[in-house]
N, C-alpha and C. Protein backbone atom coordinates (compact mmCIF):
# COMPACT_ATOMS: atom_id res chain seq x y z
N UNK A 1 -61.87 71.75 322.62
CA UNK A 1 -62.37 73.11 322.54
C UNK A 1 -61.31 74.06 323.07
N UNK A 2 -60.78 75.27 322.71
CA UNK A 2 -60.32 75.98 323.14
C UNK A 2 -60.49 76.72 324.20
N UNK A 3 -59.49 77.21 324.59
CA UNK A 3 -59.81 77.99 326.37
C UNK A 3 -59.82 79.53 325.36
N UNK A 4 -60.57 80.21 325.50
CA UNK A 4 -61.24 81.90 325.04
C UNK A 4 -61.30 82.67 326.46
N UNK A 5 -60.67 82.31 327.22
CA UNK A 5 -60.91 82.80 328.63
C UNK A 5 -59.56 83.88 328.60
N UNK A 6 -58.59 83.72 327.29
CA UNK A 6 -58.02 85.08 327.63
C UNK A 6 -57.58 85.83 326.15
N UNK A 7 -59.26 85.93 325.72
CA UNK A 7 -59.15 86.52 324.10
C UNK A 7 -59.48 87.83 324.35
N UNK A 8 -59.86 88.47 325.04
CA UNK A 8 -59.97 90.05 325.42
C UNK A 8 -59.05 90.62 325.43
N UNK A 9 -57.84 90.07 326.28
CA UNK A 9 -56.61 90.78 325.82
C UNK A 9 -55.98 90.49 324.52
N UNK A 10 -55.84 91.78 323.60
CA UNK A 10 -55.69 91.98 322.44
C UNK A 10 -53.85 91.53 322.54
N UNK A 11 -53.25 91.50 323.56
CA UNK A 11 -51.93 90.95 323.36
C UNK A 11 -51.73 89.62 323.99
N UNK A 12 -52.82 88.93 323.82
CA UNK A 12 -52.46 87.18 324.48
C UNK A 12 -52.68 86.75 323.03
N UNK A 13 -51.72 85.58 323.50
CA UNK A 13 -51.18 84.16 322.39
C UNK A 13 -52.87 83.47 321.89
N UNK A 14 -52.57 83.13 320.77
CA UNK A 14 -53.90 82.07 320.72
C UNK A 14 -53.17 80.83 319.94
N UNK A 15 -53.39 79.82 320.76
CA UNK A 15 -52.77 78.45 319.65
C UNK A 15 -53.52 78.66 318.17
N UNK A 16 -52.22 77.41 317.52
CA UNK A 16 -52.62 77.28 316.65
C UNK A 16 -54.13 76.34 315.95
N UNK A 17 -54.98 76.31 315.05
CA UNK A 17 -55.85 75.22 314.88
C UNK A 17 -55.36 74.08 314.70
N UNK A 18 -56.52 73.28 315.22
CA UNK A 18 -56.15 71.76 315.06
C UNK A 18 -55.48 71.16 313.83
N UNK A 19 -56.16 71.79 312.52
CA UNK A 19 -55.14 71.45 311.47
C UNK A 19 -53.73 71.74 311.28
N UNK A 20 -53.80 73.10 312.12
CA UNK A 20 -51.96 73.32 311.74
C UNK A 20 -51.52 72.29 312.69
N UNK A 21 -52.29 72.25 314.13
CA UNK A 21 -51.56 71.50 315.36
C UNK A 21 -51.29 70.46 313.84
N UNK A 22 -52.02 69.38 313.78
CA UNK A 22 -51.83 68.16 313.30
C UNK A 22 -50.96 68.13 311.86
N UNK A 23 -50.69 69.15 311.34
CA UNK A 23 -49.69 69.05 310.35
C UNK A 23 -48.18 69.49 311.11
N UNK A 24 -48.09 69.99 312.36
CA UNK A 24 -47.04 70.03 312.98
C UNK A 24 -46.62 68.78 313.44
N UNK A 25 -47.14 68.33 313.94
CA UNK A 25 -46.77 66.80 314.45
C UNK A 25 -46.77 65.91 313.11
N UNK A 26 -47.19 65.61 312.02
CA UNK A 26 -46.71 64.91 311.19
C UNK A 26 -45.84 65.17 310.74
N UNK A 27 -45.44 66.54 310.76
CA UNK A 27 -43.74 67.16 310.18
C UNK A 27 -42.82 66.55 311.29
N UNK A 28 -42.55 66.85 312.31
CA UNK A 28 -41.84 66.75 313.42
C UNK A 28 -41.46 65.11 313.67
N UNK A 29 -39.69 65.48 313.74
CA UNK A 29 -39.54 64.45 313.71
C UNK A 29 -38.80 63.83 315.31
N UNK A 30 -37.85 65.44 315.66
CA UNK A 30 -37.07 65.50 316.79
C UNK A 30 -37.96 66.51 317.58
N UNK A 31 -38.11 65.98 318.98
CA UNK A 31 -38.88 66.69 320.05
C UNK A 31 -37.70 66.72 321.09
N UNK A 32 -37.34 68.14 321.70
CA UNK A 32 -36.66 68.06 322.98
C UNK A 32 -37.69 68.45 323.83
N UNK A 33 -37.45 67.46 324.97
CA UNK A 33 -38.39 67.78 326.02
C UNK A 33 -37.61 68.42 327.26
N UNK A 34 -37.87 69.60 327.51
CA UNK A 34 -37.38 70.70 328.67
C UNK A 34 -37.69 70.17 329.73
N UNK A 35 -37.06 69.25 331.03
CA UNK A 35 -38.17 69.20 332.40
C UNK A 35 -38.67 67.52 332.13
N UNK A 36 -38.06 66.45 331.22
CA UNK A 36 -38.37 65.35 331.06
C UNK A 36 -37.65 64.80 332.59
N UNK A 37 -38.25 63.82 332.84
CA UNK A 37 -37.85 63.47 334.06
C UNK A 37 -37.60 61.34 334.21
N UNK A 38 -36.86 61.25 334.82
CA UNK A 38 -37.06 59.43 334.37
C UNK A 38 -37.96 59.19 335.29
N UNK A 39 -38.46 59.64 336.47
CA UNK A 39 -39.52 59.47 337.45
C UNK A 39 -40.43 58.73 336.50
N UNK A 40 -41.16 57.82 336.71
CA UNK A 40 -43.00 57.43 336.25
C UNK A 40 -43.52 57.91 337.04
N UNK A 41 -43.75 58.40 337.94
CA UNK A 41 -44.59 59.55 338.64
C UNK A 41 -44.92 60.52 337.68
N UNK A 42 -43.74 60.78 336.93
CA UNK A 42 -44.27 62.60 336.13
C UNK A 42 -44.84 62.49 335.07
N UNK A 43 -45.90 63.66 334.53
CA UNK A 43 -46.23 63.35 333.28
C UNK A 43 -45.18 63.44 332.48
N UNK A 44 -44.16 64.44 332.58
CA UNK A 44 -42.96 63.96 331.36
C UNK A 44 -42.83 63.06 330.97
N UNK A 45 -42.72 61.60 332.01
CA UNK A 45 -42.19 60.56 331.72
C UNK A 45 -43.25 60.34 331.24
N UNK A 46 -44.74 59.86 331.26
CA UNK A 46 -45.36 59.25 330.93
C UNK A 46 -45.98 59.64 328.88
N UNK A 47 -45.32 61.40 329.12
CA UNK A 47 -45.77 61.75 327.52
C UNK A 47 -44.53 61.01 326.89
N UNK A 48 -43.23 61.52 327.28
CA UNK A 48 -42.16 61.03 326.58
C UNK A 48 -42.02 59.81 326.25
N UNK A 49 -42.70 58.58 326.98
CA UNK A 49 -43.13 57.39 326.68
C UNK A 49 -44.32 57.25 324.95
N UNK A 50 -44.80 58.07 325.63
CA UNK A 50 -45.79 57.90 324.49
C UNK A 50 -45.17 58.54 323.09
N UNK A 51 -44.40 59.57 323.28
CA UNK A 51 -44.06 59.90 322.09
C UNK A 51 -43.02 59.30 321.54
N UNK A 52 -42.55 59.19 322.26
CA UNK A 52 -41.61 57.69 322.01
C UNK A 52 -41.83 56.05 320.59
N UNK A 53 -43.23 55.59 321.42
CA UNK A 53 -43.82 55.11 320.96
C UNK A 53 -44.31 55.20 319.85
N UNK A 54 -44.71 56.64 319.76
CA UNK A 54 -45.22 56.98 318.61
C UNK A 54 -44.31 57.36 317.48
N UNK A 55 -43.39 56.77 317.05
CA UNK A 55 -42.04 57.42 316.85
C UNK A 55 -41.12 58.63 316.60
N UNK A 56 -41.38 58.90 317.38
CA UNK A 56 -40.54 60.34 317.66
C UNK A 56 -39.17 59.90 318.39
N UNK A 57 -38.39 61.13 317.85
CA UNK A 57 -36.98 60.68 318.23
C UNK A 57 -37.31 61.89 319.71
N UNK A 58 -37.41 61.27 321.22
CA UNK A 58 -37.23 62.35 321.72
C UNK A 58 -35.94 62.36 322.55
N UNK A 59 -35.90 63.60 322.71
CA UNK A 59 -34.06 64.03 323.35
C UNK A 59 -34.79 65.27 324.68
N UNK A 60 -34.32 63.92 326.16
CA UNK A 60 -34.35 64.72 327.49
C UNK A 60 -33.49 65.80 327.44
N UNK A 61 -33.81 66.87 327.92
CA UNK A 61 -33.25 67.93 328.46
C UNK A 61 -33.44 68.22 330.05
N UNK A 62 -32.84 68.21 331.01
CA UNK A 62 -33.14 68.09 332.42
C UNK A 62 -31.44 68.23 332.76
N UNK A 63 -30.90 68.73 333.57
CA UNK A 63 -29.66 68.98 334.19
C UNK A 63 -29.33 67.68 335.09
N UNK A 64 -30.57 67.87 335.84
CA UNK A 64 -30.55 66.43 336.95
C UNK A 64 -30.56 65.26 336.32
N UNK A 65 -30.97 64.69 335.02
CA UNK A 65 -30.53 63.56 334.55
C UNK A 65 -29.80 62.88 333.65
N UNK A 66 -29.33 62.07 333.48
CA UNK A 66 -28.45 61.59 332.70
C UNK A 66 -28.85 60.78 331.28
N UNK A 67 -29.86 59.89 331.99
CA UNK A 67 -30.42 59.58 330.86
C UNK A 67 -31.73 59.76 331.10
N UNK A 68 -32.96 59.45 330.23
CA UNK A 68 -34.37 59.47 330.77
C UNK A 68 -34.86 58.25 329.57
N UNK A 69 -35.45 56.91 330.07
CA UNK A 69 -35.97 56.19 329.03
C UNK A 69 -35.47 55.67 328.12
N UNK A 70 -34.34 55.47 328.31
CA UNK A 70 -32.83 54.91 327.35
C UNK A 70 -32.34 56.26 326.49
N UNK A 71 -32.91 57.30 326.61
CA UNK A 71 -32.37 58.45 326.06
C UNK A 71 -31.48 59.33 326.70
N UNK A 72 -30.49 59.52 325.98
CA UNK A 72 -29.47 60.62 326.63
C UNK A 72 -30.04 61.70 326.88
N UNK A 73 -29.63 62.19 328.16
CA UNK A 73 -30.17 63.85 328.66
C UNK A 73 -29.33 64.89 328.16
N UNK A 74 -29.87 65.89 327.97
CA UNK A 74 -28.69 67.01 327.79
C UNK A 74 -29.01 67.81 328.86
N UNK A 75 -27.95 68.96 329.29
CA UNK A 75 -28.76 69.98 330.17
C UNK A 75 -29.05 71.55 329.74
N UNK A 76 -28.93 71.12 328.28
CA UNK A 76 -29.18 72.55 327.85
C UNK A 76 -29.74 72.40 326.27
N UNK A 77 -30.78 72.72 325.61
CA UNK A 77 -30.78 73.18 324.01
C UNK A 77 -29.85 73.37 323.32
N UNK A 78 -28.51 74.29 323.79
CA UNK A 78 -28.14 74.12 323.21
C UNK A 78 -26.08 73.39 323.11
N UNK A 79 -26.95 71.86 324.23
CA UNK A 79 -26.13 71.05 323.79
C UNK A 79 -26.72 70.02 322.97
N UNK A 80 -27.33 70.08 322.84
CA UNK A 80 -28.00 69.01 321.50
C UNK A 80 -27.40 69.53 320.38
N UNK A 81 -26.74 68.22 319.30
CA UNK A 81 -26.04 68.40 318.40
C UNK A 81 -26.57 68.28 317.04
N UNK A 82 -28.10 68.12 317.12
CA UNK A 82 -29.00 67.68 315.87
C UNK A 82 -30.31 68.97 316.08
N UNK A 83 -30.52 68.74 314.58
CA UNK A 83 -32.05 69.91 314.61
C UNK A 83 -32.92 69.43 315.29
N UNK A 84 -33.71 70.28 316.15
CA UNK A 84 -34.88 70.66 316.84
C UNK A 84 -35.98 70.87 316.48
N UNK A 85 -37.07 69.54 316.39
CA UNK A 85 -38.40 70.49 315.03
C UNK A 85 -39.54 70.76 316.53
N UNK A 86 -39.34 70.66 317.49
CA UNK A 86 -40.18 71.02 318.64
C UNK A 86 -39.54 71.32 319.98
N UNK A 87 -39.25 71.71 320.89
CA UNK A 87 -39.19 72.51 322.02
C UNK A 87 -40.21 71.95 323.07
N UNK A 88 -40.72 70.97 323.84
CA UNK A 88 -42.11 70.72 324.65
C UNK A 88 -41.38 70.80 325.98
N UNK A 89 -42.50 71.81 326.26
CA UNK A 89 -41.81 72.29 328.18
C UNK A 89 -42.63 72.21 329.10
N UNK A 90 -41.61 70.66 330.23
CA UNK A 90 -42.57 70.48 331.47
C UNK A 90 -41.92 71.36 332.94
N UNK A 91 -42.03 72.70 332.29
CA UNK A 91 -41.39 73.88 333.91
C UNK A 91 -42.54 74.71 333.96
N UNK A 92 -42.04 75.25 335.19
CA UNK A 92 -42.98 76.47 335.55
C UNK A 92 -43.22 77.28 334.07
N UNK A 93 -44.17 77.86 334.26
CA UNK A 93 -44.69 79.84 333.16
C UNK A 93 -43.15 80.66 333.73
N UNK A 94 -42.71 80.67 334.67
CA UNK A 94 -41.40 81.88 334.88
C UNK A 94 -40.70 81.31 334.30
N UNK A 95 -39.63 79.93 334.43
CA UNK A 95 -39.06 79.52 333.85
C UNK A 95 -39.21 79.35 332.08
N UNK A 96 -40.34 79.63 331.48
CA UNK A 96 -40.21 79.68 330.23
C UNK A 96 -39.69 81.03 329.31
N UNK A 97 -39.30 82.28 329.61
CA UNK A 97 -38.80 83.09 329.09
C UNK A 97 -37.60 82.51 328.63
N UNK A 98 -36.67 82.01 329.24
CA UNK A 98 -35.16 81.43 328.65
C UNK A 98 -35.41 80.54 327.99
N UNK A 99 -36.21 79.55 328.57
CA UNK A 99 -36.33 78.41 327.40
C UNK A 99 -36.91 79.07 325.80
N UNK A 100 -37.50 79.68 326.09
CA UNK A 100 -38.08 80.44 324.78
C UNK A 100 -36.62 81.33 324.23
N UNK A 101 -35.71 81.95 324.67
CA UNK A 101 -34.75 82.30 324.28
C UNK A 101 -33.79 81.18 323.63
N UNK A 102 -33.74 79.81 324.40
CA UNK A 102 -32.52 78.94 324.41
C UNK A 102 -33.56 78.29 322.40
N UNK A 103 -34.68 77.83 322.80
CA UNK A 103 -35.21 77.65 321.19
C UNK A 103 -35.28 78.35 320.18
N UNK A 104 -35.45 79.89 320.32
CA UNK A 104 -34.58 80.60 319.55
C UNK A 104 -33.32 80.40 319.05
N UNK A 105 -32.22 80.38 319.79
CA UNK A 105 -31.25 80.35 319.49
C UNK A 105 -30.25 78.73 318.90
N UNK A 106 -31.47 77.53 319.24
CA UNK A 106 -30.85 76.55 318.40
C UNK A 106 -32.03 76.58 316.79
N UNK A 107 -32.43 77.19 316.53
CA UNK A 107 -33.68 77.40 315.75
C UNK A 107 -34.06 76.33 315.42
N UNK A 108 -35.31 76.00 316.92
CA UNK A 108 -36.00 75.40 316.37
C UNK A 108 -37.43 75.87 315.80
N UNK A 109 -38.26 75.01 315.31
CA UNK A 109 -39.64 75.61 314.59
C UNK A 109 -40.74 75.71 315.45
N UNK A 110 -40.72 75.15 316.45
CA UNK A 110 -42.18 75.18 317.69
C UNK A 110 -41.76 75.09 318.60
N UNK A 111 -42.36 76.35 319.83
CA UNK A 111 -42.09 76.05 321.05
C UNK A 111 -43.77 75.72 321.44
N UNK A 112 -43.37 74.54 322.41
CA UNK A 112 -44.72 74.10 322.81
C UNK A 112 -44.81 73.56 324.47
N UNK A 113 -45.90 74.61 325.05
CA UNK A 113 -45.82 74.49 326.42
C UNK A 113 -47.03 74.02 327.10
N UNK A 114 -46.65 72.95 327.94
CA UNK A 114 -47.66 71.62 327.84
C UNK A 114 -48.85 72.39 328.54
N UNK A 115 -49.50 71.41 329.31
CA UNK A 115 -51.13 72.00 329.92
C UNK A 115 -50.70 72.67 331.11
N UNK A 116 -51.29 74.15 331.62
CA UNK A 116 -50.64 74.79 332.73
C UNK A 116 -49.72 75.34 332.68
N UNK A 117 -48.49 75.48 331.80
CA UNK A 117 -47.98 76.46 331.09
C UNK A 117 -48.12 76.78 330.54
N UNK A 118 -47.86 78.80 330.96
CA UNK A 118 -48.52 79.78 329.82
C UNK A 118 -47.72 80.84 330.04
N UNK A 119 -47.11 81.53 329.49
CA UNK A 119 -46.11 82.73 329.39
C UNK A 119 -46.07 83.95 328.19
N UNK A 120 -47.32 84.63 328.42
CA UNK A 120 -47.31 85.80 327.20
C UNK A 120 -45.83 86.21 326.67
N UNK A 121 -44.81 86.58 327.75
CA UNK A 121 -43.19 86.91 327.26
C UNK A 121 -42.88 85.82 326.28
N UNK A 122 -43.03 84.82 326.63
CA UNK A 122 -42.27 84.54 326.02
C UNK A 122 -42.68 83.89 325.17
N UNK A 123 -44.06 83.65 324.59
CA UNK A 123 -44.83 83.12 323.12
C UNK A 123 -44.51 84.89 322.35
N UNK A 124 -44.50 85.93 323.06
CA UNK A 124 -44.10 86.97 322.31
C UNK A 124 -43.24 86.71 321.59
N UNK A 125 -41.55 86.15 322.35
CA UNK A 125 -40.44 86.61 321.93
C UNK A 125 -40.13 85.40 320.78
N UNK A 126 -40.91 84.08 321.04
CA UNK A 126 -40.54 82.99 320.16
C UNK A 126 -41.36 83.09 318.64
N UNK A 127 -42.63 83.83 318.70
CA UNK A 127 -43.42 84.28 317.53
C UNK A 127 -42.40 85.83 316.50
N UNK A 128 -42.13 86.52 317.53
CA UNK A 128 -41.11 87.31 316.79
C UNK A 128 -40.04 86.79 315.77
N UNK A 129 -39.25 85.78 316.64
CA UNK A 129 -37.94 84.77 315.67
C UNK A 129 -38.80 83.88 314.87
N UNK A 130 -39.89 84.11 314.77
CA UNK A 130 -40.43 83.04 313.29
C UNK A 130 -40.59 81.45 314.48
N UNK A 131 -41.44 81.18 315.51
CA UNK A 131 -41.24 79.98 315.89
C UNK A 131 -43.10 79.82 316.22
N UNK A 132 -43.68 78.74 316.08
CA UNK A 132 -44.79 78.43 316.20
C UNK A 132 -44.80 78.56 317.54
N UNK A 133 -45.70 78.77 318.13
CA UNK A 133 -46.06 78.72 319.93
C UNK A 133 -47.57 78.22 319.94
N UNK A 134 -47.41 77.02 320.91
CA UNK A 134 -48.61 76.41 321.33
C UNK A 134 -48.03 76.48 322.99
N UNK A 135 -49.19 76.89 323.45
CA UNK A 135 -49.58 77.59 324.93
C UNK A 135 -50.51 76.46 325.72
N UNK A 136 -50.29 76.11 326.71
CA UNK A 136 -51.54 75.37 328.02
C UNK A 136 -52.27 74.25 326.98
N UNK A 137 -50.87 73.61 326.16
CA UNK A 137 -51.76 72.18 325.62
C UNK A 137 -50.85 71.18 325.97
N UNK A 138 -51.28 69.88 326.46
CA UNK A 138 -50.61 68.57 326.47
C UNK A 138 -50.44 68.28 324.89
N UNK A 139 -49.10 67.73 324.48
CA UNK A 139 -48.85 67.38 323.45
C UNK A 139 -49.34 66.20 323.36
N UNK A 140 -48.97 65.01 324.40
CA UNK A 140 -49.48 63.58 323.80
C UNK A 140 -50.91 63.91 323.90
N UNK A 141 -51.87 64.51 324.67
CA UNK A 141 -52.96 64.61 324.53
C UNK A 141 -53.81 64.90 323.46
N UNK A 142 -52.89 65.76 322.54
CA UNK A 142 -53.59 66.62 321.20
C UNK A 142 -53.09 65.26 319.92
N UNK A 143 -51.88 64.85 320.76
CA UNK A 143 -51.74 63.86 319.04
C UNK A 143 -52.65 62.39 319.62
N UNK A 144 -52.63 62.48 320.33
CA UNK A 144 -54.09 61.20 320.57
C UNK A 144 -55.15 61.68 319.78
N UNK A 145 -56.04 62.88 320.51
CA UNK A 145 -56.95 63.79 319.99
C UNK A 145 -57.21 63.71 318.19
N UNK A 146 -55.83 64.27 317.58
CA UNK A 146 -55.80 64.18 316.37
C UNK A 146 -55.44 63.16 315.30
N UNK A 147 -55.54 62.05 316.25
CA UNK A 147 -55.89 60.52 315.70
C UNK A 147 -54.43 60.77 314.63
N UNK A 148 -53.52 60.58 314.74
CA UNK A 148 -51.75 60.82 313.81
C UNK A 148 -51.43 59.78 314.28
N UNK A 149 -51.18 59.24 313.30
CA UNK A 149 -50.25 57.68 312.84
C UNK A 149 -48.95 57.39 313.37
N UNK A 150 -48.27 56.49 313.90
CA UNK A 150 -47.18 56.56 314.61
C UNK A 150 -46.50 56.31 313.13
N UNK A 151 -45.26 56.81 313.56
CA UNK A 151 -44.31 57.35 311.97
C UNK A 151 -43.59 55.73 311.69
């Protein structure tokens, strides 16, 4: 069910429906994850596992690591040398204005900011450049949810 707890303001984000969610994730092939961490403590690690699994090619982004999960880290968007069909960010709501700039600027097609991140700026600025924005959703949570076939 959706959170409607901030549809009054006529300038807040509203995700997308479950059908677009779920035709996004069957498109998507490369996910960078912002804030992936090799910890098993974090949920990063534990989605990036799963999406993993599910076959997705995912590519850590984290400064502090090197690799995460046999995957090479980068420390920036835009050192990744391949297209971007998702953006999934485990940082603070402040910290997402740049990241929403840095996915802009490798163009990718969705920025998507997991459960508890939420940043009106910057679902503004990524909906302006033509980029899908999903707001305060767990990704592995929604492609469980939407019952999607591992590729």
């Amino acid at each position: 069910m959706e959170d409607t707890s901030f549809a009054k303001d006529p300038m807040s984000h509203s995700n997308p429906t479950d059908d677009t969610l779920k035709q996004i994730l069957i498109e998507a092939r490369t996910i960078a994850m912002v804030g992936a961490s090799s910890n098993p403590e974090r949920p990063s690690n534990a989605i990036m596992k799963q999406l993993l699994h599910a076959g997705y090619r995912v590519i850590p982004v984290n400064p502090k690591e090197t690799e995460v999960l046999g995957q090479r880290a980068y420390s920036s968007l835009g050192e990744i040398p391949d297209p971007i069909d998702i953006v999934d960010v485990f940082r603070r709501s402040e910290d997402t204005p740049a990241i929403a700039d840095e996915a802009i600027a490798v163009h990718a097609k969705v920025l998507w900011l997991q459960l508890g991140v939420r940043n009106e700026a910057a679902a503004q600025r990524a909906e302006a450049a033509g980029l899908t924005v999903v707001m305060d959703k767990c990704i592995g949570a929604t492609h469980r949810a939407l019952h999607i076939a591992a590729k």
